[in-house]
PDB file of N, CA and C in Angstrom:
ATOM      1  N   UNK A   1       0.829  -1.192   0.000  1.00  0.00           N
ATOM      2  CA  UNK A   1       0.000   0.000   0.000  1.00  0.00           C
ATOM      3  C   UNK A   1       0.873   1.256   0.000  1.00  0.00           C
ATOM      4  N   UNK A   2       1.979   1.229   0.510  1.00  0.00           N
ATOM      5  CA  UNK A   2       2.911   2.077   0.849  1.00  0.00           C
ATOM      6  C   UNK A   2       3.474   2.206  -0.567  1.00  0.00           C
ATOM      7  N   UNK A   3       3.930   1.959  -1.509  1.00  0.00           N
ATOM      8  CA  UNK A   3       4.427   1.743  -2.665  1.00  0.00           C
ATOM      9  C   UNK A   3       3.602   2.382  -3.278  1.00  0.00           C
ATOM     10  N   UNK A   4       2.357   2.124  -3.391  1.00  0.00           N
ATOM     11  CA  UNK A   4       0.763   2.555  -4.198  1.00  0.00           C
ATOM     12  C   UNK A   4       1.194   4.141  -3.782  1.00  0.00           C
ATOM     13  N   UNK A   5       1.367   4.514  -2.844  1.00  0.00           N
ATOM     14  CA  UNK A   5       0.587   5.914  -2.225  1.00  0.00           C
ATOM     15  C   UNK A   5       1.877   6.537  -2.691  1.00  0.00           C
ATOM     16  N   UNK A   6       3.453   6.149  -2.435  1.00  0.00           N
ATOM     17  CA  UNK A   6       4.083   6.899  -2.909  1.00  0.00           C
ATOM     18  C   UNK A   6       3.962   7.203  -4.545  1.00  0.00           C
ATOM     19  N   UNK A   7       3.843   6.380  -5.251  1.00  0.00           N
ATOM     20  CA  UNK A   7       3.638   6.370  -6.360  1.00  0.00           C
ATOM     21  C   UNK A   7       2.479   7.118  -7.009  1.00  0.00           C
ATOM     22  N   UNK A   8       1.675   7.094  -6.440  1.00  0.00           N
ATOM     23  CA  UNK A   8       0.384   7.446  -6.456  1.00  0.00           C
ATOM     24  C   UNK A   8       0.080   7.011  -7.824  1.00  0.00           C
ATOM     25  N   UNK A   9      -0.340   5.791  -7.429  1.00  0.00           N
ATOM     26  CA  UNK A   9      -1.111   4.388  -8.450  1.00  0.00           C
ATOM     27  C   UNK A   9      -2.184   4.101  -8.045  1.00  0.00           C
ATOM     28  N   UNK A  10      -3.307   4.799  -8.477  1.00  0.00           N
ATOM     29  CA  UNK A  10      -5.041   4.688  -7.951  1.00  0.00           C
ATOM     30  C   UNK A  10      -5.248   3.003  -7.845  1.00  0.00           C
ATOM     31  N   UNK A  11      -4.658   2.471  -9.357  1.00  0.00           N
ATOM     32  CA  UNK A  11      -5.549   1.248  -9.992  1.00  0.00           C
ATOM     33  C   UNK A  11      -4.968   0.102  -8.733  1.00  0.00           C
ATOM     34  N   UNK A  12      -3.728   0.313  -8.149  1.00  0.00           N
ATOM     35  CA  UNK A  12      -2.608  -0.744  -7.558  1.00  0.00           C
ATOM     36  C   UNK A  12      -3.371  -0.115  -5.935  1.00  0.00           C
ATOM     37  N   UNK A  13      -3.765   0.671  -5.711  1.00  0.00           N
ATOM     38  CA  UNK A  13      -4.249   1.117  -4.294  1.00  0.00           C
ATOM     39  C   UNK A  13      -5.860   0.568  -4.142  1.00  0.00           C
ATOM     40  N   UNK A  14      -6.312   1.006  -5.275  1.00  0.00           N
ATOM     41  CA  UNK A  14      -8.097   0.071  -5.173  1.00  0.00           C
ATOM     42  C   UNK A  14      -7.950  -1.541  -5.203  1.00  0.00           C
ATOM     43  N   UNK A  15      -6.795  -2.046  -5.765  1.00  0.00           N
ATOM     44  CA  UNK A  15      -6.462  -3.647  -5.877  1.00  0.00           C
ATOM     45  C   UNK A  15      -6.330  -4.128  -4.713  1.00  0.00           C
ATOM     46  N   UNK A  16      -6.318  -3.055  -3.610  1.00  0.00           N
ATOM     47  CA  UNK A  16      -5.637  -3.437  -1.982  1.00  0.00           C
ATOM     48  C   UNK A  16      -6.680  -3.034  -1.214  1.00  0.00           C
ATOM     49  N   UNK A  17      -8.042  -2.694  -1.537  1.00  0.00           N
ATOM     50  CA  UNK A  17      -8.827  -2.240  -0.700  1.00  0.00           C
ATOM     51  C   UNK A  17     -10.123  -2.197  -0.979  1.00  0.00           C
ATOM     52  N   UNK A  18     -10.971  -2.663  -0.008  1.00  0.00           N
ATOM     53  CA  UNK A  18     -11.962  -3.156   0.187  1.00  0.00           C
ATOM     54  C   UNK A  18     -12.991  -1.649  -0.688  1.00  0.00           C
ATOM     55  N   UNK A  19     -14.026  -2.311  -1.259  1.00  0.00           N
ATOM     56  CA  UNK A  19     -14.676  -1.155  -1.489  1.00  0.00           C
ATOM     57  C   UNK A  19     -15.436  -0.042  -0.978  1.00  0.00           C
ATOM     58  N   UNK A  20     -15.578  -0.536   0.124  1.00  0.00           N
ATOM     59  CA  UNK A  20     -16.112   0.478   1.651  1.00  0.00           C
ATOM     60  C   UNK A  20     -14.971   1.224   1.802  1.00  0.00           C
ATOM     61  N   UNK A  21     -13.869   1.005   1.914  1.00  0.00           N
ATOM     62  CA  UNK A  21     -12.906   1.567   2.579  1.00  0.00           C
ATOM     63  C   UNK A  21     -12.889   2.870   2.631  1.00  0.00           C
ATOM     64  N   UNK A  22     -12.424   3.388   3.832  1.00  0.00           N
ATOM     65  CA  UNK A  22     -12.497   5.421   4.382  1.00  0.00           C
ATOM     66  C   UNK A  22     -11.110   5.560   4.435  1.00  0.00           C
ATOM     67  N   UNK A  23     -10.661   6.508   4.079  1.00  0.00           N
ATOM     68  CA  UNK A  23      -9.372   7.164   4.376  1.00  0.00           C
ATOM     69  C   UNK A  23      -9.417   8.679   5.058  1.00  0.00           C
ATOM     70  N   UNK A  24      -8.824   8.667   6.306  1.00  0.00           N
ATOM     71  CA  UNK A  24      -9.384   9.996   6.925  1.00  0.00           C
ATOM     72  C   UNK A  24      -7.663  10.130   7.424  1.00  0.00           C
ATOM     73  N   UNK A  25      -7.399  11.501   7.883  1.00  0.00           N
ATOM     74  CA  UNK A  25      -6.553  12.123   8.469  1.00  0.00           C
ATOM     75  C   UNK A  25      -5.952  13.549   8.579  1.00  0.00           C
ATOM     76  N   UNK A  26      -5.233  14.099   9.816  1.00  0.00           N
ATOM     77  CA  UNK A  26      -5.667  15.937   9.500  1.00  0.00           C
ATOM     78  C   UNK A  26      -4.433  15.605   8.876  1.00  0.00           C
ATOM     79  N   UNK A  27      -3.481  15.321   8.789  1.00  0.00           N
ATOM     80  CA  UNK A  27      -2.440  15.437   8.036  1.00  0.00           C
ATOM     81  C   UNK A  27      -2.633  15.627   6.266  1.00  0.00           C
ATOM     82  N   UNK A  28      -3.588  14.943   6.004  1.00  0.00           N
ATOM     83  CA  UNK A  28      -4.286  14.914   4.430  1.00  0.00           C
ATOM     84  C   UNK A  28      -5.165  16.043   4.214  1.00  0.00           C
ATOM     85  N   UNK A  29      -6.085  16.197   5.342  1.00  0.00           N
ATOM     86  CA  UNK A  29      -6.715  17.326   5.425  1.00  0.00           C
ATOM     87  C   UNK A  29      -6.748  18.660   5.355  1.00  0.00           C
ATOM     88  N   UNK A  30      -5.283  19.038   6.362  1.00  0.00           N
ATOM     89  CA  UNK A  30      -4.878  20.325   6.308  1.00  0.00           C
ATOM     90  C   UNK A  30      -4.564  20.614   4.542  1.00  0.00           C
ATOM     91  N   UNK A  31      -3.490  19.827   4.284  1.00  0.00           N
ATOM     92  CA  UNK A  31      -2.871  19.679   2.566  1.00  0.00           C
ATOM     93  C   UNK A  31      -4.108  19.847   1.173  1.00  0.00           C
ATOM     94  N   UNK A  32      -5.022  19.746   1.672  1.00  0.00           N
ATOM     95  CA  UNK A  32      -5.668  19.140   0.748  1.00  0.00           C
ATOM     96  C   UNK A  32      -7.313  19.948   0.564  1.00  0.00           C
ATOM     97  N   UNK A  33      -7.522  20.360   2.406  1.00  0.00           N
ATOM     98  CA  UNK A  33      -8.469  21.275   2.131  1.00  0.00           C
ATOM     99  C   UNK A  33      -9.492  20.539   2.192  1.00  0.00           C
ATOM    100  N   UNK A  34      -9.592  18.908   2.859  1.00  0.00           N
ATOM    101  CA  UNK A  34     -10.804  18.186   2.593  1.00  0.00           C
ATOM    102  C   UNK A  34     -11.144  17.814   3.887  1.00  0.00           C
ATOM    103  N   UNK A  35     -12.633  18.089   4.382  1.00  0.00           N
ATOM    104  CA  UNK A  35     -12.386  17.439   5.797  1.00  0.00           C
ATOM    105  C   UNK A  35     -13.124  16.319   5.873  1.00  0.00           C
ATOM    106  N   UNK A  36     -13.977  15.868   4.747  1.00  0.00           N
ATOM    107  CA  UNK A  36     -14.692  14.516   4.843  1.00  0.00           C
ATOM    108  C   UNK A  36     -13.657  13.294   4.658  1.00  0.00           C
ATOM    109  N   UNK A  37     -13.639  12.220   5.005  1.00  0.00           N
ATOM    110  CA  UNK A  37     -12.926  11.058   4.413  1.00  0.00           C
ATOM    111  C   UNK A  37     -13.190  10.559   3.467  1.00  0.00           C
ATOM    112  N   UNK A  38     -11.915  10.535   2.696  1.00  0.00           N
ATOM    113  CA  UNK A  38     -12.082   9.740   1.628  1.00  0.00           C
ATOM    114  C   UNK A  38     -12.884   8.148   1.762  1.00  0.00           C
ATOM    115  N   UNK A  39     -13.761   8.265   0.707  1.00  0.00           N
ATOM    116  CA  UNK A  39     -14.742   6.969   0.621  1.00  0.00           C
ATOM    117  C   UNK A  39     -14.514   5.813  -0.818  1.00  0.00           C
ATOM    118  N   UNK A  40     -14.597   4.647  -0.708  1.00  0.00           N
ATOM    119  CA  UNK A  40     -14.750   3.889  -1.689  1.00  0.00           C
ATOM    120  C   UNK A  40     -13.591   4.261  -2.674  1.00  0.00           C
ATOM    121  N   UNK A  41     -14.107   3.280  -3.780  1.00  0.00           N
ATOM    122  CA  UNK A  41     -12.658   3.473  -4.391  1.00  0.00           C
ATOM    123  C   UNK A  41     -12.789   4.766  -5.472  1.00  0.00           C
ATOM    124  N   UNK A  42     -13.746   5.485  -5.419  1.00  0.00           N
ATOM    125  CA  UNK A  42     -13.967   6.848  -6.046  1.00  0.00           C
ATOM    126  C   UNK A  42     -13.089   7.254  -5.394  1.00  0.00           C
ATOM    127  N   UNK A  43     -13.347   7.322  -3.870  1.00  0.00           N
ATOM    128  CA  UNK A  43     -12.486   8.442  -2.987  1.00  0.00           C
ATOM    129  C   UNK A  43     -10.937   7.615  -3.065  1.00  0.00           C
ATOM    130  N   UNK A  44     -10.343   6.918  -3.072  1.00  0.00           N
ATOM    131  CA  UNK A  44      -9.045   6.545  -3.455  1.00  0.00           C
ATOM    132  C   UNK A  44      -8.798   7.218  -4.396  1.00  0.00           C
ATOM    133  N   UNK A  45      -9.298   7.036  -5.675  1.00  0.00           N
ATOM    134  CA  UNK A  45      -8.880   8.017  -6.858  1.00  0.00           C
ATOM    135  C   UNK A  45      -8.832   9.160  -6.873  1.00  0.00           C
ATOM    136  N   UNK A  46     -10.119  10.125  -5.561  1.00  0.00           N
ATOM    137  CA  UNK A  46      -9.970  11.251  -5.633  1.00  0.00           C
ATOM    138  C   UNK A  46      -9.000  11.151  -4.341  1.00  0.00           C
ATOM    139  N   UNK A  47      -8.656  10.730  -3.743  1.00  0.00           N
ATOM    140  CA  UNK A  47      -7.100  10.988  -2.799  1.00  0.00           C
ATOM    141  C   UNK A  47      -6.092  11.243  -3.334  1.00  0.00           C
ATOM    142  N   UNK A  48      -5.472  10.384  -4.628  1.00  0.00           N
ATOM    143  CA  UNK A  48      -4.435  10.664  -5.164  1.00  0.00           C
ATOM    144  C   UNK A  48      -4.583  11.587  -6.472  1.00  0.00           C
ATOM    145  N   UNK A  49      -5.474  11.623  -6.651  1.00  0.00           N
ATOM    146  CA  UNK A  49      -5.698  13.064  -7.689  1.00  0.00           C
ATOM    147  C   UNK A  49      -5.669  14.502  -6.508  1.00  0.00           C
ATOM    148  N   UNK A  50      -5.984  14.415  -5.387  1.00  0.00           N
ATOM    149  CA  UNK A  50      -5.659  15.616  -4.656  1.00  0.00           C
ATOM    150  C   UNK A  50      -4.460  15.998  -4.056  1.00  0.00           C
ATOM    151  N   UNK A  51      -3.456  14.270  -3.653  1.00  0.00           N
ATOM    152  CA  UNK A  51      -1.856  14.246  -3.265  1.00  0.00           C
ATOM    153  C   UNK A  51      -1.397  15.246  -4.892  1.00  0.00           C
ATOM    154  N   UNK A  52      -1.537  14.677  -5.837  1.00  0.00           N
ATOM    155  CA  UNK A  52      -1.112  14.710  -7.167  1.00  0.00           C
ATOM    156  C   UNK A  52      -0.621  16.284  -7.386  1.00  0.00           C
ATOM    157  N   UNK A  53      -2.096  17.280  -6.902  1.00  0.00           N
ATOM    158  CA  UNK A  53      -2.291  18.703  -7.091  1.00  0.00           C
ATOM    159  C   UNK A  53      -1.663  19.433  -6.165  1.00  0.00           C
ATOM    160  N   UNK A  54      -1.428  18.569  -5.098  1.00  0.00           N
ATOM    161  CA  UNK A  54      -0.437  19.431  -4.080  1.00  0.00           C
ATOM    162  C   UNK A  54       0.758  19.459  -3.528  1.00  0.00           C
ATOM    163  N   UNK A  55       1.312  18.131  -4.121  1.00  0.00           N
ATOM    164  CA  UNK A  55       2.850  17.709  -3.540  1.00  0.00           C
ATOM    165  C   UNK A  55       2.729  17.172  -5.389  1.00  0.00           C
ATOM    166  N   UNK A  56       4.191  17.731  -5.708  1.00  0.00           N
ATOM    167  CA  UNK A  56       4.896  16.722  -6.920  1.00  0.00           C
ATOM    168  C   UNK A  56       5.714  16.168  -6.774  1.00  0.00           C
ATOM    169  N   UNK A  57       6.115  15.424  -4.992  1.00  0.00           N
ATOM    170  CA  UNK A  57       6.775  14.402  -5.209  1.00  0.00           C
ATOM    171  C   UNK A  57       6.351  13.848  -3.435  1.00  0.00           C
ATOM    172  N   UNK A  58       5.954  12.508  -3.205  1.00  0.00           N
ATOM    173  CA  UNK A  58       6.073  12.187  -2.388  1.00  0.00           C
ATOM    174  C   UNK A  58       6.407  10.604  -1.726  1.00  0.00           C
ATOM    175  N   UNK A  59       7.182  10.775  -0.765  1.00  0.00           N
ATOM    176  CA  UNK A  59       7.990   9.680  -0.672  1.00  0.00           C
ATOM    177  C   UNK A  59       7.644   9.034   1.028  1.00  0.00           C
ATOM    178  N   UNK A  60       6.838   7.774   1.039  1.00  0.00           N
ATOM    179  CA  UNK A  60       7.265   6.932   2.682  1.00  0.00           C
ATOM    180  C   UNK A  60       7.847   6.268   2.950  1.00  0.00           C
ATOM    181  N   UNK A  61       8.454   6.187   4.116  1.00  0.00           N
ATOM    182  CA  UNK A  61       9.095   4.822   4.302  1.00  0.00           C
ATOM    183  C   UNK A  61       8.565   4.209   5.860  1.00  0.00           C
ATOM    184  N   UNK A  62       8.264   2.989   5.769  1.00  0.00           N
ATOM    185  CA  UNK A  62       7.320   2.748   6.705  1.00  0.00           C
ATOM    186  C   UNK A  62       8.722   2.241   7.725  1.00  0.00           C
ATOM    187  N   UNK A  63       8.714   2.697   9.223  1.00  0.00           N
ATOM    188  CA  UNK A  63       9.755   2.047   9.836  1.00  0.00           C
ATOM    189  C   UNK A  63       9.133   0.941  11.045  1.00  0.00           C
ATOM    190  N   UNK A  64       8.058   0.793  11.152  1.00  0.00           N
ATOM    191  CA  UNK A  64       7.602  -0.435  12.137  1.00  0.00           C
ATOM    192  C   UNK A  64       6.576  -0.487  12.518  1.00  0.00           C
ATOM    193  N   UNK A  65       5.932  -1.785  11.608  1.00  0.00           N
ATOM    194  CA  UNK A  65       4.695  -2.547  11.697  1.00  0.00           C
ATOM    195  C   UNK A  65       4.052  -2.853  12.790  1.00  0.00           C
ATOM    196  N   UNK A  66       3.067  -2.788  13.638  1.00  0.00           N
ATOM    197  CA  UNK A  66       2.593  -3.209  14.594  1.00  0.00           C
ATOM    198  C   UNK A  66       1.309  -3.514  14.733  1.00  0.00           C
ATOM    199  N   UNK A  67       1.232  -4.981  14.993  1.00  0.00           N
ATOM    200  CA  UNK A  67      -0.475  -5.449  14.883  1.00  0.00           C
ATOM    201  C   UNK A  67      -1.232  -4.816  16.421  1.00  0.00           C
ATOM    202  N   UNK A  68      -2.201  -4.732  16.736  1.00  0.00           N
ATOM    203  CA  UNK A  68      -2.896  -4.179  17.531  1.00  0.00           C
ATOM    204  C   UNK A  68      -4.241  -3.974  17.959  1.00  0.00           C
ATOM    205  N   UNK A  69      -4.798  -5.222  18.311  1.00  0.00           N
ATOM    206  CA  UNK A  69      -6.084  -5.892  18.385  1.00  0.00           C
ATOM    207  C   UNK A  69      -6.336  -5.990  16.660  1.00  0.00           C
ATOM    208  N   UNK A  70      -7.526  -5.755  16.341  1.00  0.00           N
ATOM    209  CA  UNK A  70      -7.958  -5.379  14.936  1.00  0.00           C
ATOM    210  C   UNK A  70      -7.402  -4.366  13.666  1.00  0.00           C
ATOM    211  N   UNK A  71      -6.275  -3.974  14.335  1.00  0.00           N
ATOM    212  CA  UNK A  71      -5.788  -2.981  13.144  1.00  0.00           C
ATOM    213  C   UNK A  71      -4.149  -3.322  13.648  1.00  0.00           C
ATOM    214  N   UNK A  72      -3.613  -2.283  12.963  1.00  0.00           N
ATOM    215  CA  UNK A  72      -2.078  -2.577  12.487  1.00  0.00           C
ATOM    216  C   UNK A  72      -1.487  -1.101  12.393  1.00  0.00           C
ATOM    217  N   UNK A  73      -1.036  -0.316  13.047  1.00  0.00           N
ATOM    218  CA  UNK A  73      -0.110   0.928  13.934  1.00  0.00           C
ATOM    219  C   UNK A  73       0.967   0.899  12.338  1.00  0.00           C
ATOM    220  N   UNK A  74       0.991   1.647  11.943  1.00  0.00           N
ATOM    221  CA  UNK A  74       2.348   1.757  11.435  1.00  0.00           C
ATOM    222  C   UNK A  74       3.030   3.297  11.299  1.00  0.00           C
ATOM    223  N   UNK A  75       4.202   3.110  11.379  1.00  0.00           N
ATOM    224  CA  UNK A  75       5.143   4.301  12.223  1.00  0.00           C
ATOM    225  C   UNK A  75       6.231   4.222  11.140  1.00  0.00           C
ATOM    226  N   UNK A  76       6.291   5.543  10.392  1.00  0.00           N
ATOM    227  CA  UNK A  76       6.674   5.852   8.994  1.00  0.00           C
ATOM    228  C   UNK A  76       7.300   7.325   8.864  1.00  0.00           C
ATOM    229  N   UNK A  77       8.274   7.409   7.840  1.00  0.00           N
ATOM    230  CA  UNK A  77       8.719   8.707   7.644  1.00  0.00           C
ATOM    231  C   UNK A  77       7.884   9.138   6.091  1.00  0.00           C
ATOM    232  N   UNK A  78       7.777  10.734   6.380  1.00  0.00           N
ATOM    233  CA  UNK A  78       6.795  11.241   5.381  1.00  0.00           C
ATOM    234  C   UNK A  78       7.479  12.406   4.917  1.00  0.00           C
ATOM    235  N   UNK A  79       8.039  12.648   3.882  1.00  0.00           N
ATOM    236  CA  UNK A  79       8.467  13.638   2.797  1.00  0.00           C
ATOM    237  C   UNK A  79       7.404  13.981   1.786  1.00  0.00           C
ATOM    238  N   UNK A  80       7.077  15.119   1.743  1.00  0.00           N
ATOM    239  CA  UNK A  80       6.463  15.687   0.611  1.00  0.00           C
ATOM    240  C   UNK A  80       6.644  17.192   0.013  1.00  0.00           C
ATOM    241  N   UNK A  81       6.994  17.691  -0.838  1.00  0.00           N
ATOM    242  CA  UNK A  81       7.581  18.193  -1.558  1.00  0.00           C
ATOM    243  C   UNK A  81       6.745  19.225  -2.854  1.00  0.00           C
ATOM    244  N   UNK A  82       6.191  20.596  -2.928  1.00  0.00           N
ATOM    245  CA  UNK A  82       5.456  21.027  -4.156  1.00  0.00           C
ATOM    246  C   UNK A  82       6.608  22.217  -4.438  1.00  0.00           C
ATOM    247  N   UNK A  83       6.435  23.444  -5.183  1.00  0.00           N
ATOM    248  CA  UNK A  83       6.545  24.673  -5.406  1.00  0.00           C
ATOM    249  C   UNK A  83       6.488  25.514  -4.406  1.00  0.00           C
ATOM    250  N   UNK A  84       5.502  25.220  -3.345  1.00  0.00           N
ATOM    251  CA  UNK A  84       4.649  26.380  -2.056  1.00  0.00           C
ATOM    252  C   UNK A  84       5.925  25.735  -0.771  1.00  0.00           C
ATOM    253  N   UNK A  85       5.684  24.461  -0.731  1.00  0.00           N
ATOM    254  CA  UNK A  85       6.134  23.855   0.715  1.00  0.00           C
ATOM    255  C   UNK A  85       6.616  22.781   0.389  1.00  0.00           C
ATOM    256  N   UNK A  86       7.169  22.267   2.167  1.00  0.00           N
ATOM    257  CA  UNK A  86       8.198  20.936   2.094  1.00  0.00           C
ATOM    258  C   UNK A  86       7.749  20.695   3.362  1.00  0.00           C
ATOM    259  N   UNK A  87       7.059  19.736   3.614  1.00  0.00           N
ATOM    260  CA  UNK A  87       6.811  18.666   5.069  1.00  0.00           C
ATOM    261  C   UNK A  87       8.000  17.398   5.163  1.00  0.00           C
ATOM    262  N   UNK A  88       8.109  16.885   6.084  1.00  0.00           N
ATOM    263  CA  UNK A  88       8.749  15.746   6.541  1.00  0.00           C
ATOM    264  C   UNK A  88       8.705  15.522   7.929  1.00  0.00           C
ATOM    265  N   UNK A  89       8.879  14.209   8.174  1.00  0.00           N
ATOM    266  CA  UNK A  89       8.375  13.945   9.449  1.00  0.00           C
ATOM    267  C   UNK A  89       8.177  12.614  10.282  1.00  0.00           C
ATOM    268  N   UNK A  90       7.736  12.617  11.242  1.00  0.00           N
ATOM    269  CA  UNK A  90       7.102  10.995  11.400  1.00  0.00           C
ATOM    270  C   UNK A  90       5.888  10.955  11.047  1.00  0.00           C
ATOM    271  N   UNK A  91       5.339  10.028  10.931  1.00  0.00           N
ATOM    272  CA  UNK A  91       3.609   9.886  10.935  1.00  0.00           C
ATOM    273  C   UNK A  91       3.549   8.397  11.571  1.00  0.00           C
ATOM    274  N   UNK A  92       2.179   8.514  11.612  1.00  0.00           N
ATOM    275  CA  UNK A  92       1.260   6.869  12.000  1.00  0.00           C
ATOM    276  C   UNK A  92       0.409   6.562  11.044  1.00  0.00           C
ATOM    277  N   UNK A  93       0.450   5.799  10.967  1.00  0.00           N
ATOM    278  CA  UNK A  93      -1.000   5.373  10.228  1.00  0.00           C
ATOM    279  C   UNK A  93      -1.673   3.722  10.761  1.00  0.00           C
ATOM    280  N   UNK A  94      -3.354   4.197  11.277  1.00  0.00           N
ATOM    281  CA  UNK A  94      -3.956   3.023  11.343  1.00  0.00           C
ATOM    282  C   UNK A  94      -4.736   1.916  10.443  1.00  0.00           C
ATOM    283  N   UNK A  95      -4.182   1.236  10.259  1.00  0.00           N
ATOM    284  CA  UNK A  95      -4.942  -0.027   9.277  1.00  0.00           C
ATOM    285  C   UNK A  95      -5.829  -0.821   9.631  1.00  0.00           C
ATOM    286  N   UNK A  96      -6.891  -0.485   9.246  1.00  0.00           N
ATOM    287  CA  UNK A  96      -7.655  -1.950   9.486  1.00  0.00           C
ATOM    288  C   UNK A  96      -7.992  -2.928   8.567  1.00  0.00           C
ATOM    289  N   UNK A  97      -8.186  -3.992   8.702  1.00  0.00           N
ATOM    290  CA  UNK A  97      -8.637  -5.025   7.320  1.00  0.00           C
ATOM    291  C   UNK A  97      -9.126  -5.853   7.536  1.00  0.00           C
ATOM    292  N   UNK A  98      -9.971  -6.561   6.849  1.00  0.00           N
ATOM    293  CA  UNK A  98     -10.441  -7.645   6.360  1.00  0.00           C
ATOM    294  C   UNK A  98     -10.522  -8.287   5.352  1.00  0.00           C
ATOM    295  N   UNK A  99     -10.591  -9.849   5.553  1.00  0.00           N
ATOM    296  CA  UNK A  99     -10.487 -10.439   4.117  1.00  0.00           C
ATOM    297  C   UNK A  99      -9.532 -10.094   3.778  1.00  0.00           C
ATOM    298  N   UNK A 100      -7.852  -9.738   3.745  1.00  0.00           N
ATOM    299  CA  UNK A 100      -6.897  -9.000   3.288  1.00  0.00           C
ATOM    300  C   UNK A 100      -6.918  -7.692   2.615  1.00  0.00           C
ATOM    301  N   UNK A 101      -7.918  -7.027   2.658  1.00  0.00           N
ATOM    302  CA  UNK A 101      -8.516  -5.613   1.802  1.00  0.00           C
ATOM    303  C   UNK A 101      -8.232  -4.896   3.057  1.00  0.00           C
ATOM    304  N   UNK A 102      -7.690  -3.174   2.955  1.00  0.00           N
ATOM    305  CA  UNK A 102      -7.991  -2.564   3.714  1.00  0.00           C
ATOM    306  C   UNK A 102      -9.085  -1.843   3.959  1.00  0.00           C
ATOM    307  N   UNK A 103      -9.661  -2.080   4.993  1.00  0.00           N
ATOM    308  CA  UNK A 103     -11.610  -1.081   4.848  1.00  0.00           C
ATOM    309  C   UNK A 103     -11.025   0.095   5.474  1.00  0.00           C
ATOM    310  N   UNK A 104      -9.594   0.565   5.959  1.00  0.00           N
ATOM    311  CA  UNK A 104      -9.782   2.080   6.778  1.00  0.00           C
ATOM    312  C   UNK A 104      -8.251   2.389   7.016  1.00  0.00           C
ATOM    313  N   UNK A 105      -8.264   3.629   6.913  1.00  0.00           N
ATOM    314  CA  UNK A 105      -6.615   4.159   6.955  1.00  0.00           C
ATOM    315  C   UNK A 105      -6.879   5.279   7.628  1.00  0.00           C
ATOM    316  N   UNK A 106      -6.415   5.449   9.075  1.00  0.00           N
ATOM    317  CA  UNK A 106      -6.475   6.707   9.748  1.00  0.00           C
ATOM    318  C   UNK A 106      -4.932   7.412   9.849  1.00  0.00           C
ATOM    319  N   UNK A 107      -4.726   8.624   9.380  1.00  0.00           N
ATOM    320  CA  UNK A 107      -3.446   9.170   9.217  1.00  0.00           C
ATOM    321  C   UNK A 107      -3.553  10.143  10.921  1.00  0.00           C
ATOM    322  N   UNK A 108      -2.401  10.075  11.140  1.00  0.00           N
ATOM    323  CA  UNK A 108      -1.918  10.596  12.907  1.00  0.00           C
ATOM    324  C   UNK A 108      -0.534  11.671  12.204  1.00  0.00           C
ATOM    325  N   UNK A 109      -0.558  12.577  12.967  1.00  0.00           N
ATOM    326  CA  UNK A 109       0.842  13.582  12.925  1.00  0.00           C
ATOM    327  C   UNK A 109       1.971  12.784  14.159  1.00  0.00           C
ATOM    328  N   UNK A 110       1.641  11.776  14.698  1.00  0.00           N
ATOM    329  CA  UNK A 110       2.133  11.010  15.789  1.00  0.00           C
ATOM    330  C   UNK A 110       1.886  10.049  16.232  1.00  0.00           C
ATOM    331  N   UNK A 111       2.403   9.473  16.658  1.00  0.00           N
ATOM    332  CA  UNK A 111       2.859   7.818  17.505  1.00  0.00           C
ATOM    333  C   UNK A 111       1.509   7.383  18.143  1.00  0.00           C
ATOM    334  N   UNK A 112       2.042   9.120  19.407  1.00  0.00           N
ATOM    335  CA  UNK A 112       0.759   8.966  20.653  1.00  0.00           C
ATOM    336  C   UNK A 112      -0.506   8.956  19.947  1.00  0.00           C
ATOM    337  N   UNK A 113      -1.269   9.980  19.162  1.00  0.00           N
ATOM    338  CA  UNK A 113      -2.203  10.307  18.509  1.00  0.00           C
ATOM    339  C   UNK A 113      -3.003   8.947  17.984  1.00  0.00           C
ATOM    340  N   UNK A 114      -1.823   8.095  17.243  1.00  0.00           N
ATOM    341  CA  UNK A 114      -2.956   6.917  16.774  1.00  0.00           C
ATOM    342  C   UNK A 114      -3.181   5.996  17.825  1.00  0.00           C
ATOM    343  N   UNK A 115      -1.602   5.693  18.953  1.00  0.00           N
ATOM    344  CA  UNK A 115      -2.290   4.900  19.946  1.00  0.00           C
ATOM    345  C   UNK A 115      -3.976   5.360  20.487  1.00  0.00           C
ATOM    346  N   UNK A 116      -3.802   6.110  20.641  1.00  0.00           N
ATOM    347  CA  UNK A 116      -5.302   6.711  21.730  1.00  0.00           C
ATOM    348  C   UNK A 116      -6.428   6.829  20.814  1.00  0.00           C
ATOM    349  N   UNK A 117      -6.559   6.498  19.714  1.00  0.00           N
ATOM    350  CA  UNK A 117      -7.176   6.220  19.024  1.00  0.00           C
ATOM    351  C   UNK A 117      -7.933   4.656  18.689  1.00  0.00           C
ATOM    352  N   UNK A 118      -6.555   3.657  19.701  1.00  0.00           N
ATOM    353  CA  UNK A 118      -7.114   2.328  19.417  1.00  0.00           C
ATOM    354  C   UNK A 118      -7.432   2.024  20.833  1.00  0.00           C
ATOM    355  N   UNK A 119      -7.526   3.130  21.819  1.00  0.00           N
ATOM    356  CA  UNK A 119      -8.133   2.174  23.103  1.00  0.00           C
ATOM    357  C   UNK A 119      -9.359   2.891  23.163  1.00  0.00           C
TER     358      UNK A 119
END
């Protein structure tokens, strides 16, 4: 999924995710100007058509996986890069899934932020 998003490959990111699936986070939000979550695999396509318009280059690297009752913590470095600005950083991101599809991706500016999110 991480590969998909840097790349920003709609068709290789809907191949990985359930068709319900939400993508929410202020980190996307602030950038992007959207405060609903992304929905279904419309909203995948419109996720990376909105990364697309605001960063022209962006790069993760995920540094440690962690399962966690029903979802999966992951703790990642985030570069992104336009004309206007330059972010970098840590992030979190929460996964949930089923059936091997992801139904939900919650983006965190932090570690703490997504823990407290899963109790």
């Amino acid at each position: 999924m991480f590969a998909a998003f840097t790349a920003q490959d709609p068709d290789q990111m809907v191949a990985l995710t359930d068709p319900g699936v939400s993508v929410a986070g202020a980190p996307i939000a602030e950038r992007t100007g959207r405060s609903d979550p992304y929905r279904g695999h419309e909203g995948i396509r419109d996720l990376v058509r909105d990364l697309a318009e605001t960063w022209s280059e962006v790069h993760v690297a995920p540094q440690e996986y962690r399962p966690i009752g029903d979802a999966v913590l992951v703790i990642a470095t985030l570069s992104a890069h336009s004309q206007a600005a330059m972010l970098t950083g840590s992030v979190a991101w929460v996964y949930r899934l089923h059936r091997r599809k992801v139904v939900s991706v919650e983006v965190f500016r932090c570690e703490a932020d997504a823990l407290a999110s899963l109790t």
